[in-house]
Each structure stands twice: as C-alpha cells, then as structure tokens.
N, C-alpha and C. Protein backbone atom coordinates (compact mmCIF):
# COMPACT_ATOMS: atom_id res chain seq x y z
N UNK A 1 19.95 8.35 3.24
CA UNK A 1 18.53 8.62 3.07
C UNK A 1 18.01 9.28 4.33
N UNK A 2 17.25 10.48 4.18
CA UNK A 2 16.51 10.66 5.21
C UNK A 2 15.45 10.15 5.51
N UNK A 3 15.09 10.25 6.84
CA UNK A 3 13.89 9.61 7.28
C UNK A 3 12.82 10.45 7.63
N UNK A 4 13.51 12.02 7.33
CA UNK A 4 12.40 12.99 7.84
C UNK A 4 12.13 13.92 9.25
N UNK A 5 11.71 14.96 9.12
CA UNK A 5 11.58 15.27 10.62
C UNK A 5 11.21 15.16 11.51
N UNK A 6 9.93 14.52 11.38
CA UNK A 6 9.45 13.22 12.68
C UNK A 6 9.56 12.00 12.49
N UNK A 7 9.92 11.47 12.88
CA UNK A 7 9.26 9.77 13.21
C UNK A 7 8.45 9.36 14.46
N UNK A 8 8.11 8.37 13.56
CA UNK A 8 6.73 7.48 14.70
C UNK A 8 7.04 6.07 14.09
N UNK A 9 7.69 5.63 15.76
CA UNK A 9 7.77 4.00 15.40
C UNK A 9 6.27 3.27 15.61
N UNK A 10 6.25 2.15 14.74
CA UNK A 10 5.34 1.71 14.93
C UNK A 10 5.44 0.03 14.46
N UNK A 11 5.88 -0.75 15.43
CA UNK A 11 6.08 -2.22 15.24
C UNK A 11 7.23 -2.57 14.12
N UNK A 12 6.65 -3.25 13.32
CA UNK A 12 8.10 -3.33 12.14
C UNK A 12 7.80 -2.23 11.29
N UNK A 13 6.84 -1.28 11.32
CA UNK A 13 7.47 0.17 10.38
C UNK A 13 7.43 1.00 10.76
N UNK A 14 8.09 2.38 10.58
CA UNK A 14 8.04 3.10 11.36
C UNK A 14 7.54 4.32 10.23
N UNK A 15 7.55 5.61 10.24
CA UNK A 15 6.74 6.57 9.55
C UNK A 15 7.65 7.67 9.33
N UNK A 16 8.60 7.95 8.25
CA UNK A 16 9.25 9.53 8.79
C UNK A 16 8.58 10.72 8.10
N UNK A 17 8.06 11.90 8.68
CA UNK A 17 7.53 12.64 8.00
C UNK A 17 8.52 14.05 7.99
N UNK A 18 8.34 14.75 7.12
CA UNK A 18 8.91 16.21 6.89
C UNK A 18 8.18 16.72 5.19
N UNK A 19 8.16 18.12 5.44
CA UNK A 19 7.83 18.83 4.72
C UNK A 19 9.13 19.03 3.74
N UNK A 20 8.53 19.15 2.63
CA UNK A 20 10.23 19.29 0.73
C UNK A 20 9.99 19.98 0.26
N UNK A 21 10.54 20.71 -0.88
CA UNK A 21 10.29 21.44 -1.94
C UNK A 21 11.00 21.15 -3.07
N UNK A 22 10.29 20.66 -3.95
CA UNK A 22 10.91 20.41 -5.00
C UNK A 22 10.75 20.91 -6.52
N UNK A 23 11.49 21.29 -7.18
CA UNK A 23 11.15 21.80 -8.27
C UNK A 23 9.72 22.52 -8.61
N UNK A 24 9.52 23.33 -7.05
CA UNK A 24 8.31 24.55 -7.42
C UNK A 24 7.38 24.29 -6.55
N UNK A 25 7.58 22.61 -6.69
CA UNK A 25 6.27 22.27 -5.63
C UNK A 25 6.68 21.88 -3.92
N UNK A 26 5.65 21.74 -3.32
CA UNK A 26 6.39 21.89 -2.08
C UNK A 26 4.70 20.98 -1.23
N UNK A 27 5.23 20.26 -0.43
CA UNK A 27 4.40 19.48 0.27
C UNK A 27 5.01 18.35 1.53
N UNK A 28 4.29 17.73 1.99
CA UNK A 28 4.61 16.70 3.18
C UNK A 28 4.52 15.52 2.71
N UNK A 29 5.83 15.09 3.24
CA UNK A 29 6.17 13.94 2.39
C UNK A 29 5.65 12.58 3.95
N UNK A 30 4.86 11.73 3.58
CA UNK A 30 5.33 10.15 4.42
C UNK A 30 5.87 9.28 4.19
N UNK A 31 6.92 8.97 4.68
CA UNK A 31 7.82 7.70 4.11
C UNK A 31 7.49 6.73 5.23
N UNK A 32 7.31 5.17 4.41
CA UNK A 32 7.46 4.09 4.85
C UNK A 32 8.53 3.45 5.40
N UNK A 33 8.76 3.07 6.32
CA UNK A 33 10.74 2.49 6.83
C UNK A 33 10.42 1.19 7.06
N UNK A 34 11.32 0.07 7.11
CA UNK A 34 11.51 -0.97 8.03
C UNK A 34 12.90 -1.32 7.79
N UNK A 35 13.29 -1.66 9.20
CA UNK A 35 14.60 -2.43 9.24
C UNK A 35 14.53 -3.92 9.41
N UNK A 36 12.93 -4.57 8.93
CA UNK A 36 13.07 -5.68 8.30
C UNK A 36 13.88 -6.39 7.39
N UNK A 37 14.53 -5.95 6.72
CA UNK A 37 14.78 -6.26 5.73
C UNK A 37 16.72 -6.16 5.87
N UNK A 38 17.24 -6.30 7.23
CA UNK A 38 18.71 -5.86 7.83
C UNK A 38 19.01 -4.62 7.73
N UNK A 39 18.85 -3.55 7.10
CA UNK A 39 18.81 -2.37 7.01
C UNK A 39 18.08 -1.70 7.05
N UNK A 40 18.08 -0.20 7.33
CA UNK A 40 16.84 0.60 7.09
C UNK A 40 16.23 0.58 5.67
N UNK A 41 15.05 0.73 5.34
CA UNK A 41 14.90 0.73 4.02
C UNK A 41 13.53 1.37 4.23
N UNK A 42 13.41 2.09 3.00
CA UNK A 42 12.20 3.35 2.33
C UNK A 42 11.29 2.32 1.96
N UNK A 43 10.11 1.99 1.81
CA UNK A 43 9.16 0.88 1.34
C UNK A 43 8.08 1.72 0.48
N UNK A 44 7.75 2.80 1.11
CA UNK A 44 6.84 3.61 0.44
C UNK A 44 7.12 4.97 0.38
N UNK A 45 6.32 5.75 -0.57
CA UNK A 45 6.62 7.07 -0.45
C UNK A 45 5.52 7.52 -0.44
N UNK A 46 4.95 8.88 0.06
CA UNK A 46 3.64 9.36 -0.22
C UNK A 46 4.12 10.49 -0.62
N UNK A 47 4.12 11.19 -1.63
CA UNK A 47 4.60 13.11 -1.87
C UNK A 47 3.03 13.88 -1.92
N UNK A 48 2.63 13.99 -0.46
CA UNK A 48 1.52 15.32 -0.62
C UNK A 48 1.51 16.39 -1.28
N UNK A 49 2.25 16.91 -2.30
CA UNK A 49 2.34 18.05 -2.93
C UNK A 49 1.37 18.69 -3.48
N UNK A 50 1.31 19.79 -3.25
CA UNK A 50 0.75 21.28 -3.63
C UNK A 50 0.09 20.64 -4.91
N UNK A 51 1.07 20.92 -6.00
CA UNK A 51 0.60 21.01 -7.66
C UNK A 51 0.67 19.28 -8.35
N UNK A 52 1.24 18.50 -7.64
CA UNK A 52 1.55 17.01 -8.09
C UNK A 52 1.51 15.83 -7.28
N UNK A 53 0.45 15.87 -6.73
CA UNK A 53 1.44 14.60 -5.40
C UNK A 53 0.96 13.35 -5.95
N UNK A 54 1.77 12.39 -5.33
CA UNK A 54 2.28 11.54 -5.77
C UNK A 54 2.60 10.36 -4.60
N UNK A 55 2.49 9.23 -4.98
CA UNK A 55 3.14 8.06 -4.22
C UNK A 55 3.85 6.62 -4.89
N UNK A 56 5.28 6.32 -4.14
CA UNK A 56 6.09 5.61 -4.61
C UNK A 56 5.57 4.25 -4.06
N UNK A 57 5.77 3.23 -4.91
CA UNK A 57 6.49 1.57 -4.36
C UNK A 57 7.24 1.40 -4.76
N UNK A 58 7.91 0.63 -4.02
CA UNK A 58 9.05 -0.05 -4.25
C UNK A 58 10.63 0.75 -4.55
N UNK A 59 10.89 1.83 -3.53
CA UNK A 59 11.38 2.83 -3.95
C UNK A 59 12.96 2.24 -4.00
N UNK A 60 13.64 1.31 -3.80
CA UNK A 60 15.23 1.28 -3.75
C UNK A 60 14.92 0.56 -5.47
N UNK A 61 13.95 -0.54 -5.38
CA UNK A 61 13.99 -1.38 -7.19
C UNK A 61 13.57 -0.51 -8.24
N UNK A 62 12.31 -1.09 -8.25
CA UNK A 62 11.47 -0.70 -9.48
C UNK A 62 10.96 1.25 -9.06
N UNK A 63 10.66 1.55 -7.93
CA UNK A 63 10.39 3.09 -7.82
C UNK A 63 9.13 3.43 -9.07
N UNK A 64 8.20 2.68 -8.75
CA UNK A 64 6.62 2.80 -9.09
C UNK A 64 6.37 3.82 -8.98
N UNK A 65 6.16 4.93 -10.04
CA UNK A 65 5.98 6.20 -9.43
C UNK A 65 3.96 6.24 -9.86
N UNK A 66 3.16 7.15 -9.00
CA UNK A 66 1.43 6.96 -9.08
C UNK A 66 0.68 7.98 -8.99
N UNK A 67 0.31 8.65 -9.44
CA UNK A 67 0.16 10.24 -9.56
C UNK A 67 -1.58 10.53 -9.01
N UNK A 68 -1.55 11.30 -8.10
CA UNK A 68 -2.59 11.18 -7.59
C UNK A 68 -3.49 12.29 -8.06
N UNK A 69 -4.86 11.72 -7.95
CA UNK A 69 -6.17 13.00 -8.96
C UNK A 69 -6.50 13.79 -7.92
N UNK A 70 -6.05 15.11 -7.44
CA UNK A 70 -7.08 15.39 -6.31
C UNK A 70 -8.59 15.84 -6.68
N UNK A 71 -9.26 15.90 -7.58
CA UNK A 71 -10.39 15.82 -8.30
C UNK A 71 -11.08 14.60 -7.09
N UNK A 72 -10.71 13.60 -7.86
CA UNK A 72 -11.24 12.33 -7.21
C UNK A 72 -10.71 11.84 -6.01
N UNK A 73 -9.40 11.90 -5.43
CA UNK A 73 -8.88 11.55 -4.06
C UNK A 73 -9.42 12.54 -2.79
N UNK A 74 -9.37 14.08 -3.36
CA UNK A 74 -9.57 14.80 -2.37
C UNK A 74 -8.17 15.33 -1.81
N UNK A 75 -8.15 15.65 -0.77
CA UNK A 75 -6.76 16.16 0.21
C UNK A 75 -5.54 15.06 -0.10
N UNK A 76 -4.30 15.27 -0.35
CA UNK A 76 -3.78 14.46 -0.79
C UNK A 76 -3.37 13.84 0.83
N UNK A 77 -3.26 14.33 1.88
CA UNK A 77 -2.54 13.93 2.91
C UNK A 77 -3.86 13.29 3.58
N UNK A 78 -4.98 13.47 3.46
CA UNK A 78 -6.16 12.63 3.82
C UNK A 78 -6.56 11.21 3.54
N UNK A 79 -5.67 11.38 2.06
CA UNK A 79 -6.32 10.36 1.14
C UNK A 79 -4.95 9.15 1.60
N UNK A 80 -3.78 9.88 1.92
CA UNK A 80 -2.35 9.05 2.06
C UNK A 80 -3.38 8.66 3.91
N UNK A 81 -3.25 9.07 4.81
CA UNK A 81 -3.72 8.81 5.84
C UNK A 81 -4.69 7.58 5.78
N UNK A 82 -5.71 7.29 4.99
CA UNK A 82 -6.67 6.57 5.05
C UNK A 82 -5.82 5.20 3.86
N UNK A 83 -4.92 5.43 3.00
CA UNK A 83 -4.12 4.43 2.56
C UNK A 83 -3.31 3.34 3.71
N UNK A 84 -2.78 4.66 5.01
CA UNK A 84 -1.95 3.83 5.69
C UNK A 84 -2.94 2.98 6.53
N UNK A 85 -3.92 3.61 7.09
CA UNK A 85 -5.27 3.51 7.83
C UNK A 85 -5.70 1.75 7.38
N UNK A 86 -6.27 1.69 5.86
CA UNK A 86 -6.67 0.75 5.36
C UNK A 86 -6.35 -0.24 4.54
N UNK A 87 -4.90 0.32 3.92
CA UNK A 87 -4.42 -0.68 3.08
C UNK A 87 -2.64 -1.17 2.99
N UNK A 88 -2.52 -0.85 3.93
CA UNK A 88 -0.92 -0.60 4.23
C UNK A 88 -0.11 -1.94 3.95
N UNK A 89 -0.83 -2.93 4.76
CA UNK A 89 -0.42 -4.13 4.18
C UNK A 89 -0.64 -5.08 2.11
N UNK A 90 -1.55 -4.67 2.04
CA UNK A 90 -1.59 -4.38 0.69
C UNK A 90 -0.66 -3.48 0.01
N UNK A 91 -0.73 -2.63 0.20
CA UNK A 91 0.29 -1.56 -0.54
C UNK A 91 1.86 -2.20 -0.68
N UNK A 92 2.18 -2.59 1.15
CA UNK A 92 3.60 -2.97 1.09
C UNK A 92 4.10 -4.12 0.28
N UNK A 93 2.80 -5.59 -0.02
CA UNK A 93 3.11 -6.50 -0.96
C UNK A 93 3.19 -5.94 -2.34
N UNK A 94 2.42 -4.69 -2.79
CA UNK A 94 2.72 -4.47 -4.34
C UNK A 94 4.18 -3.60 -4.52
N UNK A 95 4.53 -3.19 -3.40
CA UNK A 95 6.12 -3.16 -3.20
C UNK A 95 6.91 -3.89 -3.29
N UNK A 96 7.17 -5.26 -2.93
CA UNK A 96 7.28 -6.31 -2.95
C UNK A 96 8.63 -6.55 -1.43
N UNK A 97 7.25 -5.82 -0.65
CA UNK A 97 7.19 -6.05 1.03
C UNK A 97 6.16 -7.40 1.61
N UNK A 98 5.96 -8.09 1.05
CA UNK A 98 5.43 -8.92 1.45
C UNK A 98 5.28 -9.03 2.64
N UNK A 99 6.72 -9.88 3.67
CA UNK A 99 6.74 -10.24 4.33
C UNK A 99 6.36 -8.76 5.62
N UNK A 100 6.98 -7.92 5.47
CA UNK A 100 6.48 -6.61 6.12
C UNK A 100 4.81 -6.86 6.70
N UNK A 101 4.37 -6.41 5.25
CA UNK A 101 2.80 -6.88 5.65
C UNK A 101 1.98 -7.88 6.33
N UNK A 102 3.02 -9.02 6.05
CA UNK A 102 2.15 -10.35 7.00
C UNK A 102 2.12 -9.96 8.42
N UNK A 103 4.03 -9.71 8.61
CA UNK A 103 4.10 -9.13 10.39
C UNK A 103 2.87 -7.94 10.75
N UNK A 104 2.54 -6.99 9.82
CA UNK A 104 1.76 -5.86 10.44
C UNK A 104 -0.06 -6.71 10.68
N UNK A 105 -0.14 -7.59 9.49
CA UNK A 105 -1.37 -8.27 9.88
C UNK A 105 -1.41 -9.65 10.82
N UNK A 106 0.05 -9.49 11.27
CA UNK A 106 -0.71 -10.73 12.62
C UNK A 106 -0.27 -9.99 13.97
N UNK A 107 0.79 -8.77 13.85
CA UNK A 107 0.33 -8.50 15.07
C UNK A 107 -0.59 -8.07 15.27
N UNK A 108 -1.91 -7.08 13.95
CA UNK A 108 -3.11 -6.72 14.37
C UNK A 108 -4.07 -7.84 14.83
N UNK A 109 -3.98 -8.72 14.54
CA UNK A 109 -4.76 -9.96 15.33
C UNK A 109 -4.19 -11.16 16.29
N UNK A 110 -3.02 -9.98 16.85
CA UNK A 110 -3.15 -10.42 18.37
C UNK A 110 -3.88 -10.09 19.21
C-alpha cells in the first residue's frame, strides 16, 4: 500500500497525501495511517476528485465507500480538511478505529 507523496506524522496517525488518476478522474487523495494496530494500516480515505470524490471507512474490512455532494459540501479538499479538523476521532470509531480515536482525544487534553 502506498502511503502517498507526502506524509505528516502526527501522534498515532499520520496523513499520506498524493495526487491519482483514476478512471478519468483525477484528484488528491488523504489517507489516514496508524501503526496502532502492529502494522501500518489505511483507516481512512478521502478521494478529492475532480468529477466524484469520495471518502472511505474502514478500508482493509468493510471499505464504506460515501460519495460526496459538492453542491452542498463545497471544495471537496476543504470539506475533507475541516472533517480531519473536527471530526477525526469520530470518523475513526465509525471505522471501527476506536481505540485510535480515544489516543487522539486524550492526547488533545493534555
């Protein structure tokens, strides 16, 4: 699995980003990582795309796929930004990252 062309660690997750093209469409992808879990592992997906974007949970199990309105979201990479921003720990339990999320909400209230 790739992790993308940047990364940014960040406590137990880290962020890999790179730009894809896939079947026509083409956009910036954010992936979720943690090596919580003994291995590296994908937790989330965000696909900013052009004509479809899109975001995954739970991408090794179930791979929740969630199709985003830009009507109503707006910028898809704005709208993924303010997901990681505000709900990240949420997001990662409907992944069924639970434990991920607890670590990201108690080191924020150290």
């Amino acid at each position: 699995m790739g992790c993308g062309e940047k990364r940014i660690d960040a406590g137990v997750v880290s962020f890999g980003i790179e730009h894809r093209v896939i079947k026509g469409d083409q956009g910036v992808t954010i992936r979720v990582l943690s090596a919580d879990t003994g291995t590296e592992t994908e937790l989330l997906r965000f696909d900013c795309f052009d004509q479809a974007p899109h975001y995954h949970y739970g991408i090794g199990a179930e791979n929740e796929r969630w199709m985003l309105d830009k009507t109503t979201a707006g910028n898809p990479i704005g709208w993924t930004i303010r997901q990681l921003r505000e709900r990240l720990p949420q997001m990662l339990d409907k992944a069924g990252y639970t434990s991920v999320g607890e670590q990201i909400v108690a080191a924020t209230l150290e």
